[in-house]
N, C-alpha and C. Protein backbone atom coordinates (compact mmCIF):
# COMPACT_ATOMS: atom_id res chain seq x y z
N UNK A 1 -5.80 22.24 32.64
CA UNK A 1 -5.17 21.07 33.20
C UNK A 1 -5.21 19.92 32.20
N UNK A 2 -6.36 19.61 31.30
CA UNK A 2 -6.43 18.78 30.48
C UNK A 2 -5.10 19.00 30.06
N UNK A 3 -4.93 20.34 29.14
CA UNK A 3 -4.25 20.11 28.01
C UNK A 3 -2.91 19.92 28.22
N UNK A 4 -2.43 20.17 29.48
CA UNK A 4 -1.12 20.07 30.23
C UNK A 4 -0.86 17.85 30.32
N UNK A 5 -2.12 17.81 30.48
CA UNK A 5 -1.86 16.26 30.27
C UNK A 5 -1.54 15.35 29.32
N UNK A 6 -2.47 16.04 27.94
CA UNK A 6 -2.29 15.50 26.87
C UNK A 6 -0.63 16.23 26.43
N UNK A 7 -0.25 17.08 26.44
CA UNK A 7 1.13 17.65 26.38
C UNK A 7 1.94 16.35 26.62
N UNK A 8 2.29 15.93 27.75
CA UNK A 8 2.65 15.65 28.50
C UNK A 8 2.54 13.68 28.19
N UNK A 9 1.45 13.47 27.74
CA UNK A 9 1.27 11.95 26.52
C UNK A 9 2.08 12.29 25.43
N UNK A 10 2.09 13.29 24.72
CA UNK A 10 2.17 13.00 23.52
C UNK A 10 3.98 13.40 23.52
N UNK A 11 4.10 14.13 24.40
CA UNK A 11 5.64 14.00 24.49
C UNK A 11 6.27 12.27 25.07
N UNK A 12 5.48 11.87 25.78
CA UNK A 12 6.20 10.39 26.06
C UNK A 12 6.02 9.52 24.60
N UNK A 13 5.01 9.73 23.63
CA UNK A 13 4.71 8.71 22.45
C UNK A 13 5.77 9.56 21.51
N UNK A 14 5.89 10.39 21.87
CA UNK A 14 7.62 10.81 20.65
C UNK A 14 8.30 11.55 21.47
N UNK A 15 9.56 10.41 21.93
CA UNK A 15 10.60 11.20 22.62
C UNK A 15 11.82 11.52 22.43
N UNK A 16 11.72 11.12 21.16
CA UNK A 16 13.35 11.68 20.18
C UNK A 16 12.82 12.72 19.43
N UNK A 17 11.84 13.32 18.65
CA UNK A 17 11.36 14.01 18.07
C UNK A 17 9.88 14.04 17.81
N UNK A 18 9.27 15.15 17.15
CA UNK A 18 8.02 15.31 17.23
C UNK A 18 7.03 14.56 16.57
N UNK A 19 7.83 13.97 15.52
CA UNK A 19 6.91 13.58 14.58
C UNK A 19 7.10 11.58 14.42
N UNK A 20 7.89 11.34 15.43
CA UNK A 20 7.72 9.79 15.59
C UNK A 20 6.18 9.09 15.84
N UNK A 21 6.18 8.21 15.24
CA UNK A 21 4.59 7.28 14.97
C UNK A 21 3.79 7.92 13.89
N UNK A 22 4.55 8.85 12.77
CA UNK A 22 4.12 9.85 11.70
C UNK A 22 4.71 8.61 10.45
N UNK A 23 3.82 7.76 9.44
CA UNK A 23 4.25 7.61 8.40
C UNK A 23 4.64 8.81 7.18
N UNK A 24 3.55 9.26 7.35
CA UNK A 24 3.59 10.54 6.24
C UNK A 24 3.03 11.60 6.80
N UNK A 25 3.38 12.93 5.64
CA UNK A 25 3.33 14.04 6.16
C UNK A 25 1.64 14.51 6.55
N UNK A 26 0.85 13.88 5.23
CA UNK A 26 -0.36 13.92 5.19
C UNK A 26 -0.86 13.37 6.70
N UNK A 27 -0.28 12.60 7.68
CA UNK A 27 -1.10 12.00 8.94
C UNK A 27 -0.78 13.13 10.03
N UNK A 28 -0.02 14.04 9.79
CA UNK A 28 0.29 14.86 10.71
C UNK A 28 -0.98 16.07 10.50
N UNK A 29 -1.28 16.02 9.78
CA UNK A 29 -2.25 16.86 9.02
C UNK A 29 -3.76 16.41 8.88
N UNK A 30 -3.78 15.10 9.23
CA UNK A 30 -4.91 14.77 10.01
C UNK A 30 -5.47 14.25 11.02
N UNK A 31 -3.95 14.58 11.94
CA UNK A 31 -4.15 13.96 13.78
C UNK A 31 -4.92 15.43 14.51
N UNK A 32 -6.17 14.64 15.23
CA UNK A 32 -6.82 15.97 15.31
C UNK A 32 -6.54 16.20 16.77
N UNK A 33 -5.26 15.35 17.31
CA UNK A 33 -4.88 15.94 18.68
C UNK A 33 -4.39 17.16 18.81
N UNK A 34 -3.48 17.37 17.53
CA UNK A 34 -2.36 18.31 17.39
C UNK A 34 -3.24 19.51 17.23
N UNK A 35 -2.96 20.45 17.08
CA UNK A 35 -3.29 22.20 16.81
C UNK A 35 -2.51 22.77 15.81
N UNK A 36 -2.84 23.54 15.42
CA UNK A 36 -1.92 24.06 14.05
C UNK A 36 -0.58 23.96 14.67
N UNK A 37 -0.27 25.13 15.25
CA UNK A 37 1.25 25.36 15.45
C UNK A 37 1.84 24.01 15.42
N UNK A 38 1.04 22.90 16.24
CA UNK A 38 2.23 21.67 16.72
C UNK A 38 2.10 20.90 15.27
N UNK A 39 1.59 21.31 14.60
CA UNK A 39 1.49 20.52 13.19
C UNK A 39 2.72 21.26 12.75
N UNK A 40 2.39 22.52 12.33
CA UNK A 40 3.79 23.29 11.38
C UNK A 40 4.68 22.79 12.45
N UNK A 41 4.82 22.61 13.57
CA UNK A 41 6.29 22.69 14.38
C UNK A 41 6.98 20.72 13.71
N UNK A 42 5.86 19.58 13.84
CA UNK A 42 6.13 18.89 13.16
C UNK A 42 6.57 18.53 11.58
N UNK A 43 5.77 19.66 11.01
CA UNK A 43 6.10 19.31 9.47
C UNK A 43 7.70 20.65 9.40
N UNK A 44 7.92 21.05 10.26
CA UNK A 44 9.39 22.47 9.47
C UNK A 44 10.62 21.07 10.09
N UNK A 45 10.64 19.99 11.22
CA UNK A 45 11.47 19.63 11.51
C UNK A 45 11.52 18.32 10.72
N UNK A 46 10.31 18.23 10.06
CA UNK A 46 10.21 17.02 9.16
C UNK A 46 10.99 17.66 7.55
N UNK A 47 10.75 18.81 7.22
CA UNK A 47 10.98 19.58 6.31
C UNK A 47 12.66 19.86 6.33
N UNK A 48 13.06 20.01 7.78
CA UNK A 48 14.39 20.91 7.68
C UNK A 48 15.45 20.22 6.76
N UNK A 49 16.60 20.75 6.62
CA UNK A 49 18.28 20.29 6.21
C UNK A 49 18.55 18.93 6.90
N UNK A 50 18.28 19.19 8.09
CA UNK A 50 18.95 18.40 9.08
C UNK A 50 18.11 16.69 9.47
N UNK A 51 16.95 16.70 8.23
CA UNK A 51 16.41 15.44 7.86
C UNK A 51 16.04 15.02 6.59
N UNK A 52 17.45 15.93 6.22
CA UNK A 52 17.58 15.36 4.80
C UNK A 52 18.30 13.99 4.52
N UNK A 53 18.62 13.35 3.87
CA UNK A 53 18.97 11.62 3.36
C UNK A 53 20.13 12.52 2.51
N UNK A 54 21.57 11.72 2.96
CA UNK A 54 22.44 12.02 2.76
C UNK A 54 22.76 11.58 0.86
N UNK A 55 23.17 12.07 0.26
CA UNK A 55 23.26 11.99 -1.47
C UNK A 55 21.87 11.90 -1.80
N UNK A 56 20.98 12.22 -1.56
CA UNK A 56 19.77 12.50 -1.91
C UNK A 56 18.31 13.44 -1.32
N UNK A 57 19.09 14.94 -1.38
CA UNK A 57 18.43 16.01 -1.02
C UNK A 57 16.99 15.65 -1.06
N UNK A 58 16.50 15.59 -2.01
CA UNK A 58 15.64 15.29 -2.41
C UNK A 58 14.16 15.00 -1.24
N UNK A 59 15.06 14.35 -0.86
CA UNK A 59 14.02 13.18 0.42
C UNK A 59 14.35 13.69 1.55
N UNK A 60 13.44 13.48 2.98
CA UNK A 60 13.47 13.87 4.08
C UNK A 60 13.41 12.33 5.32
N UNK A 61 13.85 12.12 5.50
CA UNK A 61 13.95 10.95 6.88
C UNK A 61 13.86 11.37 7.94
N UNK A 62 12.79 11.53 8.85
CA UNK A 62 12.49 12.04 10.46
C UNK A 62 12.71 11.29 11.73
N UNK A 63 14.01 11.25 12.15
CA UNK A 63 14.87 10.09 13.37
C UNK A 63 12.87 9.54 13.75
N UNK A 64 12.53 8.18 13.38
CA UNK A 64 11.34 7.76 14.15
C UNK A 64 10.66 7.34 13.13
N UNK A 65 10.73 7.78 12.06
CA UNK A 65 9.46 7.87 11.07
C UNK A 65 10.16 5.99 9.92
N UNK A 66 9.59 5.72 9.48
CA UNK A 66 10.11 3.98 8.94
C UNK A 66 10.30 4.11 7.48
N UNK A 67 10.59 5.43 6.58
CA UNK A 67 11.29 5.48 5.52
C UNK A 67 11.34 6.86 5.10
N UNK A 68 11.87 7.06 4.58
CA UNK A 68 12.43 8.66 3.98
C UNK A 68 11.23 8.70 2.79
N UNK A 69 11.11 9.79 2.81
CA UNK A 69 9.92 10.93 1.83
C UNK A 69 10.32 12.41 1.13
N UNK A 70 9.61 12.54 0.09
CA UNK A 70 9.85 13.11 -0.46
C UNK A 70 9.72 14.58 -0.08
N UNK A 71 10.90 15.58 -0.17
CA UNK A 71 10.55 16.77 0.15
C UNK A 71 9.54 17.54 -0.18
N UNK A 72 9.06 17.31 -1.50
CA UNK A 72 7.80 18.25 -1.78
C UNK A 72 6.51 17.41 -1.57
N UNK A 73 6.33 16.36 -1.01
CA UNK A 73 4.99 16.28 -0.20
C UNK A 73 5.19 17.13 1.15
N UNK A 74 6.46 17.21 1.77
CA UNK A 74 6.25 17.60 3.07
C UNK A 74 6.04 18.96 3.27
N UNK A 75 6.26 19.94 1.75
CA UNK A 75 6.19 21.18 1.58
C UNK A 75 4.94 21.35 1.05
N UNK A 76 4.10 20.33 0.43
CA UNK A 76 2.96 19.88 0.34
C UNK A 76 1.66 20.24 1.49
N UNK A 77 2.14 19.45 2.50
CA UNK A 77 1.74 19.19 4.06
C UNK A 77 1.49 20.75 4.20
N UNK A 78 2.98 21.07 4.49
CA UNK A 78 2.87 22.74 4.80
C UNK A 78 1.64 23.34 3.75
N UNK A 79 1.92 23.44 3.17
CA UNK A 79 1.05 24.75 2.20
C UNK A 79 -0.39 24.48 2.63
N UNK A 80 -0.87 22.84 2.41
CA UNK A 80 -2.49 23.01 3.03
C UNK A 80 -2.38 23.30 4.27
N UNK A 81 -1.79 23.42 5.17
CA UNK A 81 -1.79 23.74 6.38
C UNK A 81 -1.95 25.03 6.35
N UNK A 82 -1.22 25.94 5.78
CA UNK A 82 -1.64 27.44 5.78
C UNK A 82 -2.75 27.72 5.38
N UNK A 83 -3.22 27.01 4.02
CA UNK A 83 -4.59 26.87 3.46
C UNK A 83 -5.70 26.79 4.21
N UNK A 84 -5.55 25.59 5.03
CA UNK A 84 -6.66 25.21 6.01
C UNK A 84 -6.65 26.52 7.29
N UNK A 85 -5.46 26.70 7.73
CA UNK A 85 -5.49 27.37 9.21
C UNK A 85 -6.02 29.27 8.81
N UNK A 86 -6.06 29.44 7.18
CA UNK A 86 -6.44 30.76 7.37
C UNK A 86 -7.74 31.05 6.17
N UNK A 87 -8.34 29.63 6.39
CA UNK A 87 -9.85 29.30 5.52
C UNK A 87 -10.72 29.86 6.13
């Protein structure tokens, strides 16, 4: 029942996407509400095509987040995440 509650917060504190109130990729990676999966599920939609910055692949902008970042920190993010989740 807890965890159905906290679900249920953390979907009202980001309700356009997952990773709103996220400056960087690194804070997703050390919110110790989240659980792995909801971390990777935050960092692949922070990661995807579809938050990329238009003439500049390069960078990633997450509808919520207050400036665009660089793709390879967020692929960054990912990799210690695998690191950490199978340490």
């Amino acid at each position: 029942m807890d965890r159905d509650i906290r679900t249920t917060e953390r979907a009202r504190r980001w309700p356009a996407r997952p990773a709103v109130g996220f400056l960087h990729p690194l804070e997703v990676l050390k919110d110790g509400e989240l659980d792995p999966a909801e971390k990777r599920e935050i960092l692949a939609a922070w990661a995807s095509d579809a938050s990329a910055v238009e003439h500049r692949p390069s960078q990633r902008w997450l509808l919520g987040t207050p400036a665009p970042v660089p793709l390879s920190e967020v692929l960054s993010a990912l990799s210690r995440l695998d690191r950490d989740s199978f340490s």
